[in-house]
Protein backbone atom coordinates (compact mmCIF):
# COMPACT_ATOMS: atom_id res chain seq x y z
CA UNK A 1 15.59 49.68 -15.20
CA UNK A 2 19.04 49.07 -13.51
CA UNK A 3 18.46 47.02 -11.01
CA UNK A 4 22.05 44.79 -11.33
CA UNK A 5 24.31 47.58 -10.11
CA UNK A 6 22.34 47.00 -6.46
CA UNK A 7 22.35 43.26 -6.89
CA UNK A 8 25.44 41.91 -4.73
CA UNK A 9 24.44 37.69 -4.34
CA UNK A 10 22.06 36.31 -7.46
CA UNK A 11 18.21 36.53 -6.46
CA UNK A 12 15.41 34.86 -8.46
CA UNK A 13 12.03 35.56 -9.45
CA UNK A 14 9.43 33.44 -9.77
CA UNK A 15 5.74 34.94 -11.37
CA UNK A 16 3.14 32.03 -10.40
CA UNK A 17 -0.06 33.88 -10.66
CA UNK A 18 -1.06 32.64 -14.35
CA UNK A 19 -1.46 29.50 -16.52
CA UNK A 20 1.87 29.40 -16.91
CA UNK A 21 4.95 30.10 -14.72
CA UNK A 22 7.91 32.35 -15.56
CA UNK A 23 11.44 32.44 -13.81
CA UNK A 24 13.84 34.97 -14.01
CA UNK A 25 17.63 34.79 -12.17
CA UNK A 26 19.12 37.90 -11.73
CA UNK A 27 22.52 38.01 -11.76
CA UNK A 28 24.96 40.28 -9.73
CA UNK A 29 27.33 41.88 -13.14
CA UNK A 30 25.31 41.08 -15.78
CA UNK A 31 22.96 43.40 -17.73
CA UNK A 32 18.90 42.49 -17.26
CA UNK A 33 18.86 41.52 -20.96
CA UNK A 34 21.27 38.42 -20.31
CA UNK A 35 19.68 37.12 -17.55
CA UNK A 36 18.85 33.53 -17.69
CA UNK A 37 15.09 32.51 -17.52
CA UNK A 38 12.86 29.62 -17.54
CA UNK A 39 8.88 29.03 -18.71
CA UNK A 40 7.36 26.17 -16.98
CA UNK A 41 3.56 24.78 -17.71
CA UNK A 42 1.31 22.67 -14.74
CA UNK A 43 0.49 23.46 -10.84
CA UNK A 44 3.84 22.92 -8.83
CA UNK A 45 6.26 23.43 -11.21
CA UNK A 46 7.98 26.04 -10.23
CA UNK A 47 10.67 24.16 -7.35
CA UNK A 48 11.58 21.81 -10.08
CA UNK A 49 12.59 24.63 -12.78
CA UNK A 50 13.94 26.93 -10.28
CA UNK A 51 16.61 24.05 -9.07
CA UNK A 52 17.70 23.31 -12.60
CA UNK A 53 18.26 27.02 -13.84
CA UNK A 54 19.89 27.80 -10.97
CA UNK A 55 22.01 24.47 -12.03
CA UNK A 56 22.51 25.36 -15.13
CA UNK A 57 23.83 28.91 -14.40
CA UNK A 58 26.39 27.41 -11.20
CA UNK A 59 24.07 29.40 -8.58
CA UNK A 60 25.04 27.05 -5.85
CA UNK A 61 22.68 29.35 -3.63
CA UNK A 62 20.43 32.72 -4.69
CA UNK A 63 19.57 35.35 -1.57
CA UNK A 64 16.34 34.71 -2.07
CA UNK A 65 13.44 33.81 -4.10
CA UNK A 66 10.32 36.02 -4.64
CA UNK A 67 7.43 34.34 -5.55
CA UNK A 68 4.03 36.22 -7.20
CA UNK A 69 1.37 33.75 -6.41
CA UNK A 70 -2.61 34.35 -5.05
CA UNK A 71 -2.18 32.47 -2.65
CA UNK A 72 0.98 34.93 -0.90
CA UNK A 73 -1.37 35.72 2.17
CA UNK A 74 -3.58 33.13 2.62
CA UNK A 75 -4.43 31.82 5.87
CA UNK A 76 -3.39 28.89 7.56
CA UNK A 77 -7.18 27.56 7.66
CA UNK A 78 -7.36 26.94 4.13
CA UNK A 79 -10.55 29.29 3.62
CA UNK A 80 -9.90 31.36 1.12
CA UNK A 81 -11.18 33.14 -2.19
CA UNK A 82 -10.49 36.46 -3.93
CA UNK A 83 -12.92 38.12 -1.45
CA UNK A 84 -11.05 37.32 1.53
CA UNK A 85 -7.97 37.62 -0.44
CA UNK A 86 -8.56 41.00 -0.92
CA UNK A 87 -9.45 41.69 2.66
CA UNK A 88 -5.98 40.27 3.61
CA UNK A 89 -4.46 42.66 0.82
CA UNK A 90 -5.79 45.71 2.75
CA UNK A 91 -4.68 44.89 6.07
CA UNK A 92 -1.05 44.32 4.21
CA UNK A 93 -0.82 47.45 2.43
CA UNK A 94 -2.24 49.43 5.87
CA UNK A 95 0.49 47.37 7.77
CA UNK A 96 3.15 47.72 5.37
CA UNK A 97 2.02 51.66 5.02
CA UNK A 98 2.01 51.16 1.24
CA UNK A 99 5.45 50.05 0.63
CA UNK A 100 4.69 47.26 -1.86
CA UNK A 101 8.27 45.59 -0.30
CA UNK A 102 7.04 45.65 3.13
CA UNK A 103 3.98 43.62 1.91
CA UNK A 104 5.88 40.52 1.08
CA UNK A 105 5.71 37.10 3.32
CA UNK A 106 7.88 34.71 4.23
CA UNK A 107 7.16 31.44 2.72
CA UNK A 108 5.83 29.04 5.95
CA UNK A 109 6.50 26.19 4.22
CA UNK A 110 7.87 24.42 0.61
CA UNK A 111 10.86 27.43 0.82
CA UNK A 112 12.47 27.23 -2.87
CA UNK A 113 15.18 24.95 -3.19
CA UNK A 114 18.64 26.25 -3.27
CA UNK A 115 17.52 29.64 -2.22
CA UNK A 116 18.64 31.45 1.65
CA UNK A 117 14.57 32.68 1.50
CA UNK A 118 11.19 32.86 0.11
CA UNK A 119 9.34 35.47 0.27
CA UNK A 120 5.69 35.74 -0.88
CA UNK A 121 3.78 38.42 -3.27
CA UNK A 122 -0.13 38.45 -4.00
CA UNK A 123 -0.28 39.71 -7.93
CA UNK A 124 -1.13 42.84 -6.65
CA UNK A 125 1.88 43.90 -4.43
CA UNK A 126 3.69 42.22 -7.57
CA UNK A 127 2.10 44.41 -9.94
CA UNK A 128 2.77 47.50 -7.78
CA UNK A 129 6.74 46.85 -7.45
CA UNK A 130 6.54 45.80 -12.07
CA UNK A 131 4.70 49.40 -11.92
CA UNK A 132 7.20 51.17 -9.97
CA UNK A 133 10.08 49.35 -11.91
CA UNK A 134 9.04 51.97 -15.37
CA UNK A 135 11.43 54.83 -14.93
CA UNK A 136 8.73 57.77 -16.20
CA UNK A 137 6.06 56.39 -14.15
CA UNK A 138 8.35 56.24 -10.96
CA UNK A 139 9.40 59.97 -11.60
CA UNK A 140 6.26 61.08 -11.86
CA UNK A 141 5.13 59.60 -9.16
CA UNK A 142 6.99 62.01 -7.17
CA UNK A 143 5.56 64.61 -8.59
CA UNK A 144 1.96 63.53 -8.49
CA UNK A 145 -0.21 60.22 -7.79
CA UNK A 146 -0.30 57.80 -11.16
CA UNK A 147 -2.50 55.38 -12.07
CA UNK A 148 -1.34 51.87 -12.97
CA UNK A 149 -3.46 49.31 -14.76
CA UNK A 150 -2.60 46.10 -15.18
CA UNK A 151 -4.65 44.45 -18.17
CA UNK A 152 -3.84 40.45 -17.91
CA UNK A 153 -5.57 37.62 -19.39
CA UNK A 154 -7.67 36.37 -16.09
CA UNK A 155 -7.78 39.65 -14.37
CA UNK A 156 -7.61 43.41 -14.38
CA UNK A 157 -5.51 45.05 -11.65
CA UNK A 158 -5.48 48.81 -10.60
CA UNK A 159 -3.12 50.59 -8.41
CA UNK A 160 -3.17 54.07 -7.36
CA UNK A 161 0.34 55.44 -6.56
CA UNK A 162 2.48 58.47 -4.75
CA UNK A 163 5.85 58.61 -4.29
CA UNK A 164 6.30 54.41 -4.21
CA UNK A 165 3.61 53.83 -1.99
CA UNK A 166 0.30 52.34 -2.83
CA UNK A 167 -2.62 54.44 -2.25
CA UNK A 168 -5.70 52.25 -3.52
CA UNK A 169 -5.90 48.95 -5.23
CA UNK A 170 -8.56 47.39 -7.75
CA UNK A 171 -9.19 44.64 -9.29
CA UNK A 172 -11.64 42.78 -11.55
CA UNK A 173 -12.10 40.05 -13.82
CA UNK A 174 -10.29 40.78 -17.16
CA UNK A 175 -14.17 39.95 -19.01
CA UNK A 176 -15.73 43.10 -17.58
CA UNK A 177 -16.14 45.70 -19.92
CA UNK A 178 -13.63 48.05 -20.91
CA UNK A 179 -16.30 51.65 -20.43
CA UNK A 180 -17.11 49.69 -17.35
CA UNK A 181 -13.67 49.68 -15.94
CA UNK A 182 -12.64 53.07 -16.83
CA UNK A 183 -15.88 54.24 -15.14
CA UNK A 184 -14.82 52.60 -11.85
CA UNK A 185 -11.04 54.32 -12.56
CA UNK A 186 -12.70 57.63 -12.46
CA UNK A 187 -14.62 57.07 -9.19
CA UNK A 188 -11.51 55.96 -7.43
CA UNK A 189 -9.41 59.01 -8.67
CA UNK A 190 -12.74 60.90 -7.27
CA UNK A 191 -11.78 59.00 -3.91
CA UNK A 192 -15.40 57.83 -4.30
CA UNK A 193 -16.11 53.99 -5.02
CA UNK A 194 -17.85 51.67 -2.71
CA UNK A 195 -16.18 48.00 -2.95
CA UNK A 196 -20.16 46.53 -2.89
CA UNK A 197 -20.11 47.89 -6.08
CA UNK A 198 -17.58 46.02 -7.60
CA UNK A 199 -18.26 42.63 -5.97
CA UNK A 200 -21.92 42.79 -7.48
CA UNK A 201 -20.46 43.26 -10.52
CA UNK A 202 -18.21 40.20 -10.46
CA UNK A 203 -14.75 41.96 -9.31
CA UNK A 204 -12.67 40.99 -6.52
CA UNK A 205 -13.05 44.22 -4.60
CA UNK A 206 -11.40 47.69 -3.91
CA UNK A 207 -10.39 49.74 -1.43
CA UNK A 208 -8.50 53.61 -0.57
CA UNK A 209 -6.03 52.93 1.80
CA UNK A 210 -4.32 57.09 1.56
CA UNK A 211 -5.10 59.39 -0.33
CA UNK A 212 -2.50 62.48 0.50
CA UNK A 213 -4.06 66.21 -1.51
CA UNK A 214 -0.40 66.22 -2.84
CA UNK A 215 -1.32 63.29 -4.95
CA UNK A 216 -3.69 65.79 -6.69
CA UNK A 217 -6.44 63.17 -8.06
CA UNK A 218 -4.45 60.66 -9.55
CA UNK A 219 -4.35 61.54 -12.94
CA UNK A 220 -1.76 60.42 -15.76
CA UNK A 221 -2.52 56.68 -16.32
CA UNK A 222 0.34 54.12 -17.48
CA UNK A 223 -1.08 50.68 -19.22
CA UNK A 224 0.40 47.46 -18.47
CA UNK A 225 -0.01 43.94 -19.37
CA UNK A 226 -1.16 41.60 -22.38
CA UNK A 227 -4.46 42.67 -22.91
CA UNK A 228 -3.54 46.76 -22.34
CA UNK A 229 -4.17 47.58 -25.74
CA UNK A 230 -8.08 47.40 -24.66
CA UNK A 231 -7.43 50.47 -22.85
CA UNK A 232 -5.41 52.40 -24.93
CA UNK A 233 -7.68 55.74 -25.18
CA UNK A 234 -6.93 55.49 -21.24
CA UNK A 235 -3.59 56.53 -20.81
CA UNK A 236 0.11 56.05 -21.99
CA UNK A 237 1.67 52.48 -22.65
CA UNK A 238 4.24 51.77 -20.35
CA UNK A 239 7.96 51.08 -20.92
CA UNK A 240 8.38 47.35 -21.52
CA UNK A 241 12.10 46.28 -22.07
CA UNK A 242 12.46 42.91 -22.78
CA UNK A 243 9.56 40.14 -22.96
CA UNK A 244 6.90 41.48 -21.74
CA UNK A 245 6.23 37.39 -20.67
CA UNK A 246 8.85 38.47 -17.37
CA UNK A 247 8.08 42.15 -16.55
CA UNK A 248 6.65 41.09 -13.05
CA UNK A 249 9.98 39.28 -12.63
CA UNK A 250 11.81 42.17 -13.43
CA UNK A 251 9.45 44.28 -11.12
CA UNK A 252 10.30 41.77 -7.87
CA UNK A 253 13.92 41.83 -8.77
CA UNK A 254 14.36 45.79 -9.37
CA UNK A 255 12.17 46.58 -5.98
CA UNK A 256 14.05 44.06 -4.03
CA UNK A 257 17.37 45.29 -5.23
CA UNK A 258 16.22 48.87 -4.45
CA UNK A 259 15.46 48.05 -1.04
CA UNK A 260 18.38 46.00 -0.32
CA UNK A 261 20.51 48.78 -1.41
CA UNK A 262 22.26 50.95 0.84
């Protein structure tokens, strides 16, 4: 991943979807492996650690911050839960078209200090742009659809992808059984899995959103995450430079930079 030869103005990355939250500035000349990062602990951390590593690195002001939280599209009402979450999810990808970028939202509200923006990404869209961000999987996913699996510590994500675009998404809680998950992998890739079936079960949901016949069922996995060693008879472990702690970081920043680029 090269995502500092597109970078022209510092951009930061914030990863707020688990216990503890991980920051990652990007910085326009400087190889991925130098940039300067931050691991906070505690809800609403996250302004307050942002402000002082962009102090400490003299970023007067980043382009923008991207933020992975749950919370990236909920509603103004308040009601929400991973049910309706995922609901909201669908209608992003379907209005987006599958472009993980064109899923993010502007923050309405507590914009990150020091930043010109804030933009918004449910783990999902997050995981889908830290998928894309492995160089075999994104070549082959030109060639054919992939299968990315995100195995965390609180929840197990699955994305179904073709030529950068997201196809289907999954997602369960990271307790369900391994068999059990790998069995719902299969029924997807058969374009055959009614979301009923994985709310009963506990999950969050699923849903198809595209599948193109080019995409030709889906086939070669890629395993990220923590916990991915659970599914290693599954498919190939992906390429994780770095801490693994910051590879959704480093999946906002490269897809941002990408589609900054000219």
């Amino acid at each position: 991943m090269k995502p500092s030869s597109d970078l022209v103005r510092p951009l930061l990355a914030i990863d707020a979807s688990g216990s503890a939250t991980v920051l990652l500035l990007a910085l326009p000349g400087q190889r991925p492996g130098l940039w300067p990062s931050a691991i906070c602990h505690g809800g609403g951390c996250h302004d307050a650690a942002a402000a002082g590593l962009l102090r400490q690195n003299g970023v007067t002001c980043a382009e923008a911050a991207i933020v992975c939280t749950p919370t990236a599209l909920s509603p103004a009402d308040g009601t929400f839960d991973d049910r309706r979450r995922m609901l909201l999810w669908k209608e992003a990808v379907e209005s987006g078209e599958g472009a993980p970028l064109r899923t993010l939202r502007p923050a309405a509200a507590h914009a990150c200090p020091g930043c010109g923006s804030t933009l918004l990404a449910d783990p999902l869209a997050a995981f889908a742009m830290a998928a894309l961000a492995d160089g075999r999987l994104r070549a082959r996913c030109w060639e054919e659809g992939v299968t990315a699996v995100w195995a965390g510590n609180c929840r197990t994500r699955v994305l179904f992808l073709f030529r950068d675009c997201i196809c289907a998404s999954y997602e369960h809680r990271a307790g369900q059984e391994a068999d059990s998950i790998a069995e719902d992998i299969r029924q997807i890739q058969l374009n055959w899995l009614p979301s009923e079936r994985v709310l009963s079960s506990g999950g969050s949901g699923c849903f198809i959103h595209h599948y193109p016949p080019e995409a030709e069922g889906f086939r070669p996995v890629y395993l990220f995450g923590p916990q991915r060693m659970r599914f290693s008879g599954m498919g190939k472990m992906a390429e994780c430079p770095g801490d693994p702690a910051f590879a959704i970081c480093r999946g906002l920043i490269d897809c941002y930079a990408r589609g900054k680029a000219p």
